[in-house]
Structures are given as structure tokens and as C-alpha cells.
Protein backbone atom coordinates (compact mmCIF):
# COMPACT_ATOMS: atom_id res chain seq x y z
CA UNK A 1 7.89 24.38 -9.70
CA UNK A 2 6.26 21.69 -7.56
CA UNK A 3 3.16 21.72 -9.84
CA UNK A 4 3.47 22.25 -13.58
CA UNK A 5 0.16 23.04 -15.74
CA UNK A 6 -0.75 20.56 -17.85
CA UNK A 7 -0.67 22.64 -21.09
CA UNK A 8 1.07 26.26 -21.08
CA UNK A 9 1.83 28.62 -23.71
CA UNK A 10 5.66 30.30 -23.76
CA UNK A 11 6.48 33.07 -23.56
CA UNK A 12 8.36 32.86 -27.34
CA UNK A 13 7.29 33.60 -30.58
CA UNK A 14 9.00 33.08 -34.02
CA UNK A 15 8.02 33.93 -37.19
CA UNK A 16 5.61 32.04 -39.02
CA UNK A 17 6.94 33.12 -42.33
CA UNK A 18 9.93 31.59 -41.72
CA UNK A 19 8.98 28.73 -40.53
CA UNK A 20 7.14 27.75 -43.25
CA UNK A 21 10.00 28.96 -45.94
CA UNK A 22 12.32 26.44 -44.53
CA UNK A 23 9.33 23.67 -44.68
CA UNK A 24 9.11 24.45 -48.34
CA UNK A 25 12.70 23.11 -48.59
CA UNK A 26 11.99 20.12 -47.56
CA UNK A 27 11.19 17.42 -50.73
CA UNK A 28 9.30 14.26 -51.08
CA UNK A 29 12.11 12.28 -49.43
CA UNK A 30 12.63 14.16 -46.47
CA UNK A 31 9.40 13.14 -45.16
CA UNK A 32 9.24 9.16 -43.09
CA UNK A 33 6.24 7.16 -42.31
CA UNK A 34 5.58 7.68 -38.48
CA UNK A 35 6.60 4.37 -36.50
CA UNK A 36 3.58 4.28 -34.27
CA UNK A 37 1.61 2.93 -37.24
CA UNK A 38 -0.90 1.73 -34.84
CA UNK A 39 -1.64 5.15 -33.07
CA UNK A 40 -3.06 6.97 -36.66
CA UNK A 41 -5.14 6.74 -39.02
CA UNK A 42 -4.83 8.52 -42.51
CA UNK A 43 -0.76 10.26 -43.21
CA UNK A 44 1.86 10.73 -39.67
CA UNK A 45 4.56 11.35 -41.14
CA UNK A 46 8.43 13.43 -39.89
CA UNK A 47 11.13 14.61 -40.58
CA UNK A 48 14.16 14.48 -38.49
CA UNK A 49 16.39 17.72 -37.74
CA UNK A 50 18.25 16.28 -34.91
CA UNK A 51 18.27 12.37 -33.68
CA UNK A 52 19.90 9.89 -31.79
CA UNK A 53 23.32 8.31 -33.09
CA UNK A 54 23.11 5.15 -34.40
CA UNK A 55 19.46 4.94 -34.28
CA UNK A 56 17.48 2.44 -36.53
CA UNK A 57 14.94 5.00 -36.89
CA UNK A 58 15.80 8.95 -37.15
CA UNK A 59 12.17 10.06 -35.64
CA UNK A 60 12.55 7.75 -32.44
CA UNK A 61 13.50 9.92 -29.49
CA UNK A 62 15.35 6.63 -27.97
CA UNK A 63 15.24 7.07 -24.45
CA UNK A 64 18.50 4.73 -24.08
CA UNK A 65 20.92 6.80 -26.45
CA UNK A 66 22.47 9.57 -24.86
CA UNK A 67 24.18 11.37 -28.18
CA UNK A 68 22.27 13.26 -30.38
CA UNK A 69 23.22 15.59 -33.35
CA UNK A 70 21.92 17.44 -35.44
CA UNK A 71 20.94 16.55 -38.81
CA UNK A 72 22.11 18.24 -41.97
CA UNK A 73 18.65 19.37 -42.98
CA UNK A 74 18.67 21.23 -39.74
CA UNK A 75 21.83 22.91 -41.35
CA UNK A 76 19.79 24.24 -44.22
CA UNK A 77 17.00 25.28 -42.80
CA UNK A 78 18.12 28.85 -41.06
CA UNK A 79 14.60 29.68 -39.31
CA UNK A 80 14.55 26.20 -38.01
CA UNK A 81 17.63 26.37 -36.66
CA UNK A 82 17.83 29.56 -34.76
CA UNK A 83 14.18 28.32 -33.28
CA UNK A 84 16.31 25.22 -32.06
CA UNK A 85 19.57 27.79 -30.82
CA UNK A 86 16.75 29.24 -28.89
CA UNK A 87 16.27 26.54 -26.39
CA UNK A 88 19.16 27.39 -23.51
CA UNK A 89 19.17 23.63 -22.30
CA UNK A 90 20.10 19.62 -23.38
CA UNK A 91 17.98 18.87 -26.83
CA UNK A 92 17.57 15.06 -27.36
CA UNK A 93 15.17 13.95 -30.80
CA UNK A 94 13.67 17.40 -32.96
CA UNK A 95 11.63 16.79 -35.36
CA UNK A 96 9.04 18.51 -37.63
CA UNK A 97 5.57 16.05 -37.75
CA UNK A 98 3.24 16.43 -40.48
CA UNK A 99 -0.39 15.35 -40.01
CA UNK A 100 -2.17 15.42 -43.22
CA UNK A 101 -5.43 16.31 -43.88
CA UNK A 102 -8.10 14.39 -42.47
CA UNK A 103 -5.81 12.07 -40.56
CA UNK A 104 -6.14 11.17 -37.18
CA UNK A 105 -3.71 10.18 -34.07
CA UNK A 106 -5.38 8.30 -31.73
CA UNK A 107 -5.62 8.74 -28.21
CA UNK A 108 -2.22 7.68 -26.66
CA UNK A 109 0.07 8.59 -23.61
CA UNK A 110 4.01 8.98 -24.03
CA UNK A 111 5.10 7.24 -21.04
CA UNK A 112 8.78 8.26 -21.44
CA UNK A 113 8.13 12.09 -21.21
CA UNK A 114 7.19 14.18 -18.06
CA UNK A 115 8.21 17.05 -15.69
CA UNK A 116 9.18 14.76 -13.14
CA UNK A 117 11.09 12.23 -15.37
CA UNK A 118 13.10 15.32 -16.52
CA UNK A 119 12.27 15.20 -20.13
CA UNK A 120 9.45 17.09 -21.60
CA UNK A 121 8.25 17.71 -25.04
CA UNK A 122 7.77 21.38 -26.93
CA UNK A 123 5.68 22.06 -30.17
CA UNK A 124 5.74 25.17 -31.93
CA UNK A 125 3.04 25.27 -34.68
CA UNK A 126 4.54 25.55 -38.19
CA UNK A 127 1.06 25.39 -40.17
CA UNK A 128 -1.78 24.35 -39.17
CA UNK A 129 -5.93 25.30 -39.15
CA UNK A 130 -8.78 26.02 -37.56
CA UNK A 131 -10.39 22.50 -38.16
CA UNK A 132 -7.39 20.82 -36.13
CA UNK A 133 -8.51 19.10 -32.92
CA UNK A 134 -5.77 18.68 -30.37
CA UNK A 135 -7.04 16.88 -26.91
CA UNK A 136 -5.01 17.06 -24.00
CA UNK A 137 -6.70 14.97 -20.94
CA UNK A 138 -9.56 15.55 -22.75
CA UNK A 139 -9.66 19.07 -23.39
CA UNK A 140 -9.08 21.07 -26.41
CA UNK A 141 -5.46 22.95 -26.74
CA UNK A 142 -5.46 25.33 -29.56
CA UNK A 143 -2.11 26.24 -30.96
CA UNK A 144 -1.59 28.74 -33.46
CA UNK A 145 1.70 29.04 -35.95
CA UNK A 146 4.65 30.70 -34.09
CA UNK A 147 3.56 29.75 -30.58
CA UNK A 148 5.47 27.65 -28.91
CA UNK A 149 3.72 25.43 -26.41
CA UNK A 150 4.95 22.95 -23.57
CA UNK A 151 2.07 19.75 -23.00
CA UNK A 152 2.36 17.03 -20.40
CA UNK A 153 1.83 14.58 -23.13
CA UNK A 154 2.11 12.25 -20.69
CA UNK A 155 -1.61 12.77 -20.17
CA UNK A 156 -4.02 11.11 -22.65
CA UNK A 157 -3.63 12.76 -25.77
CA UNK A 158 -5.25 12.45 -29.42
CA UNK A 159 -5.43 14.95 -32.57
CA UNK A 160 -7.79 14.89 -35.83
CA UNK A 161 -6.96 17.45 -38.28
CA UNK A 162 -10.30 18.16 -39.69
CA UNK A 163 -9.96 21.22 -42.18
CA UNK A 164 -8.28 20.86 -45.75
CA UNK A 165 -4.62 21.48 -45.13
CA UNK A 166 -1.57 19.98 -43.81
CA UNK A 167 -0.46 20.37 -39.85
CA UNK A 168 2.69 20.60 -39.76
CA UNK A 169 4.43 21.09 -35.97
CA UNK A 170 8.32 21.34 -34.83
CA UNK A 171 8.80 18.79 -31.85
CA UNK A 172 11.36 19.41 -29.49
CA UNK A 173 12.10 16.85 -26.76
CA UNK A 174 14.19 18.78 -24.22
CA UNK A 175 16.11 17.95 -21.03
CA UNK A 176 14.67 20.17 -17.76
CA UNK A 177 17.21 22.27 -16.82
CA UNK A 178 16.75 25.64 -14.42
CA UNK A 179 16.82 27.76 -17.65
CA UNK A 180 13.42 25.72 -19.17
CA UNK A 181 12.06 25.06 -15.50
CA UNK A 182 11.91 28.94 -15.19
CA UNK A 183 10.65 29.49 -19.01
CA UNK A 184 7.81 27.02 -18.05
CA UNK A 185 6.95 28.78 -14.94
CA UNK A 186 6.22 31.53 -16.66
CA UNK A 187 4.35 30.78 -19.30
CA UNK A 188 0.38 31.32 -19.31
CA UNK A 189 -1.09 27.96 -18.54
CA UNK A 190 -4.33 26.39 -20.42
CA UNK A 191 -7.05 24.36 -18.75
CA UNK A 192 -8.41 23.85 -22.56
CA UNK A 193 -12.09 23.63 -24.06
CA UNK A 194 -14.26 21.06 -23.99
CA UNK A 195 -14.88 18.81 -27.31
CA UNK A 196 -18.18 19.42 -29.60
CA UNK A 197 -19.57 16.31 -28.14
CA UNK A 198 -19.88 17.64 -24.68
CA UNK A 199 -22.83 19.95 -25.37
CA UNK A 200 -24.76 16.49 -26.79
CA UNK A 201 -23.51 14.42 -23.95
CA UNK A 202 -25.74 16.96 -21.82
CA UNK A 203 -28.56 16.74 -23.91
CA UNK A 204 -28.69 13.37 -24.15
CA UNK A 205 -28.26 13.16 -19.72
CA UNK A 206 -31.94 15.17 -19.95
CA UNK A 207 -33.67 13.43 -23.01
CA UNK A 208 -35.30 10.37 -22.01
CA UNK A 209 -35.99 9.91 -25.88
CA UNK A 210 -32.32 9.99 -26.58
CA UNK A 211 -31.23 7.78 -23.97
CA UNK A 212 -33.66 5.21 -25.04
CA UNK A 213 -31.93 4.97 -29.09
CA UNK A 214 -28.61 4.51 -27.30
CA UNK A 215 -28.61 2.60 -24.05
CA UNK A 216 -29.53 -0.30 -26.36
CA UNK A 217 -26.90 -0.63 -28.16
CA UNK A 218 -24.04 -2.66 -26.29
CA UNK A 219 -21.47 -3.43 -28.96
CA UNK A 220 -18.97 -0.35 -28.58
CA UNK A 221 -18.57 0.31 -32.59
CA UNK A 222 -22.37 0.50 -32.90
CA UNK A 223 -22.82 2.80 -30.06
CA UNK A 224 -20.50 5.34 -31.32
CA UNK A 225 -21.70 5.36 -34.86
CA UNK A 226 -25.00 6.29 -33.29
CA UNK A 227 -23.85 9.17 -31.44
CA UNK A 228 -22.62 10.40 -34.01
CA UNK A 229 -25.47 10.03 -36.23
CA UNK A 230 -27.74 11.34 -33.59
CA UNK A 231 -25.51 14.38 -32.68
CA UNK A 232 -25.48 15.48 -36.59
CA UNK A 233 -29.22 15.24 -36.87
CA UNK A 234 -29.41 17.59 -34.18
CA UNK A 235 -26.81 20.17 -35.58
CA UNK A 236 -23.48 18.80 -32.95
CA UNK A 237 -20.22 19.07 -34.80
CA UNK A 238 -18.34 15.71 -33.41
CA UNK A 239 -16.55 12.96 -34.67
CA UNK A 240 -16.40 9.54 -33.38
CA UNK A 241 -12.85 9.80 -31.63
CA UNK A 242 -14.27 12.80 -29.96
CA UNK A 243 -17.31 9.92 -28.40
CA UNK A 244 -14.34 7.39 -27.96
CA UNK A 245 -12.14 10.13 -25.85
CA UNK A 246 -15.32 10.45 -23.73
CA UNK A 247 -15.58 7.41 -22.87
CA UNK A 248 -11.85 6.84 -21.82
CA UNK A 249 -12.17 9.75 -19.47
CA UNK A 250 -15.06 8.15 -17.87
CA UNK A 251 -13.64 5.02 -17.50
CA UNK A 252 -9.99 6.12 -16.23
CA UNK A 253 -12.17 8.54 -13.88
CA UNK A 254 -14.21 5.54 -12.73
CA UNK A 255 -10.67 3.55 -11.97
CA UNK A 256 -9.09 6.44 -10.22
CA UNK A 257 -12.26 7.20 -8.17
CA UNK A 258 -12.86 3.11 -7.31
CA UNK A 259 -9.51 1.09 -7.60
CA UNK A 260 -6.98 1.77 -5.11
């Protein structure tokens, strides 16, 4: 598979029900602070169901340990588990990542994952909702509970869950093997949508008016806060992360077009 998609869908399915049975398990205690505390904004938090021996930090998918095990939560939690036993091929860090409401992961790339470094990364949706936001390379991938879902999060990524519950998703981190080379082959792949700020970003390209209330503003902060402002008063659903992803994508699109 010379080219993988950036985002496909698998062809598995378990059942949400279950799923979220075993989450219920899971107490106050279970759940650690995510270690990327400059990444988020709001509640990150995990819990591990299989890790790296001898590692500090249970959710850290250390790429320099080779042994992992599962955990004993993993043990108690039967749906979990037999999602896990489903994956025919070397499992390294599994966790289940809990993004509260509200809170927001900034954009980021995970350097250490990729097709052609051998290790990818698989979410299957354990809860989530309609107001969660996930941006791959810029585009919206929408996930429901059950699917299960390979990303090339070594893209630019970013996620802002903005409805009233909990998103809750099980991470696998999984070796490439010919068994999941052949599962992600064929899977259905997703180009994504584009973000709510798009349709204002054209607007604003053909209002002279518009243009004039913004292309004065040069600290960055300022700029965005406008946007958004702006964008509301005119009915555009957006948040400011949405403005900042924007401009990322311009700029690394600027680089890649201009510096060799």
C-alpha cells in the first residue's frame, strides 16, 4: 500500500453498549492527568489498559521500550478486551482518553507515529457527540461510537469537544504488520469537511468592508478574537482554534510551496 489515506474508516464495528459498560467500571482513580499539559486546554485525561514496562508514566507510548503488557483493568473490562483480541498484529501503549467537555487539544503532530515508520495509531469512539470537532490536516473527521478509525496523526491534528458531554476514545498504537496493512487497505478512506470558519474566510476574501476591520489588526491574539466576533455577528459557528488552524495551514502551505 504505497499510498495510505490520511484518515480511513475500518471495516470493524463493536458494540457501543459495551463499550461504554466497561467505561462505567472505571472510578475516579483510574483516570491520569494527560502528560502533554501544554497541548490542552480544559480536562485530557487516560487511562491505561496496556503500557510499557517500567515506564514512569502508564499513558506514554515510549517509543524506546519494547515490552508491553497489559494492564489489569484491561482484565476487567470484557468488551474492552475482546476489542483489543481483535487486532491480529504487535500492540504497544492502549489506552482509553477522555476529553471533557469543553476542553480543547491543540493543534499538534505525533512525530513518532506513521505508516512508513511502522507504527500507527487506531481510535474507536467509546462516547462522544455531535459538538466534537476533530481536525485532521485541517479537515473535519467525524467518528461515531463503535467505529473504529485509523488517522495519520502524524499530520497536524487538533480536537475541541464543544457539546455537553464527555469524549471518551480507545487508543490503540499498533505495529504494521501484513494482517493491519491489508485491514487498512480496505477500509473506506475520508478526505474530511471543512471547519465552520471556511464559509467566513470566503466572505471575508469578497467583502472589502470586512477586510478593512481585520487587516488592521497585527497582533495575532487580537486578530483572532475579531474573527471570531465578526463571524458570530454574521451567524458563522467557529471558534478561535478553528481561525488559529487556518492560519497554520496557510503558513505550512506557504513553506512547502516557497522553501526548498
Amino acid at each position: 500500500m504505497p499510498n495510505p489515506p490520511k484518515a480511513a474508516r475500518l471495516p470493524l464495528f463493536f458494540d457501543p453498549a459495551g463499550l461504554q459498560a466497561d467505561l462505567a467500571l472505571l472510578g475516579a482513580t483510574e483516570w491520569v492527568a494527560h502528560f502533554n499539559t501544554q497541548f490542552f486546554t480544559g480536562d485530557w485525561s487516560g487511562a491505561a489498559l496496556r503500557s510499557a514496562a517500567g515506564s514512569g508514566n502508564p499513558l506514554y507510548g515510549d517509543t524506546t521500550h519494547s515490552d508491553f503488557a497489559d494492564t489489569l483493568l484491561l482484565q476487567h473490562c470484557q468488551h474492552l478486551h475482546a476489542v483489543v483480541e481483535t487486532f491480529q498484529c504487535p500492540l504497544r501503549s492502549v489506552r482509553l482518553l477522555r476529553l471533557t467537555a469543553g476542553s480543547v487539544i491543540r493543534e499538534h503532530r505525533d512525530y513518532d507515529l506513521g505508516y512508513d515508520l511502522g507504527e500507527v495509531r487506531i481510535h474507536v469512539p467509546v462516547i462522544t457527540n455531535p459538538g466534537v470537532e476533530f481536525y485532521l490536516d485541517n479537515r473535519r473527521i467525524i467518528m461515531r461510537e463503535g467505529e473504529c478509525w485509523y488517522l495519520d496523526l502524524n499530520l497536524s491534528h487538533r480536537v475541541q469537544n464543544l457539546g455537553s458531554t464527555d469524549r471518551v476514545h480507545l487508543v490503540i498504537d499498533c505495529q504494521l504488520n501484513d494482517w493491519l496493512r491489508t485491514l487498512i487497505a480496505s477500509g473506506t478512506p475520508s478526505e474530511g469537511g471543512e471547519s465552520g470558519y471556511e464559509p467566513f474566510r470566503r466572505l471575508v476574501l469578497n467583502d472589502t468592508t470586512l477586510q478593512a476591520q481585520l487587516v488592521c489588526l497585527t497582533d495575532r491574539a487580537a486578530f483572532i478574537a475579531r474573527t471570531v466576533e465578526l463571524g458570530r455577528q454574521r451567524g458563522f459557528r467557529f471558534e478561535p482554534s478553528d481561525v488559529e488552524g487556518a492560519i497554520q495551514a496557510a503558513r505550512r502551505t506557504w513553506m512547502e510551496r516557497w522553501i526548498v
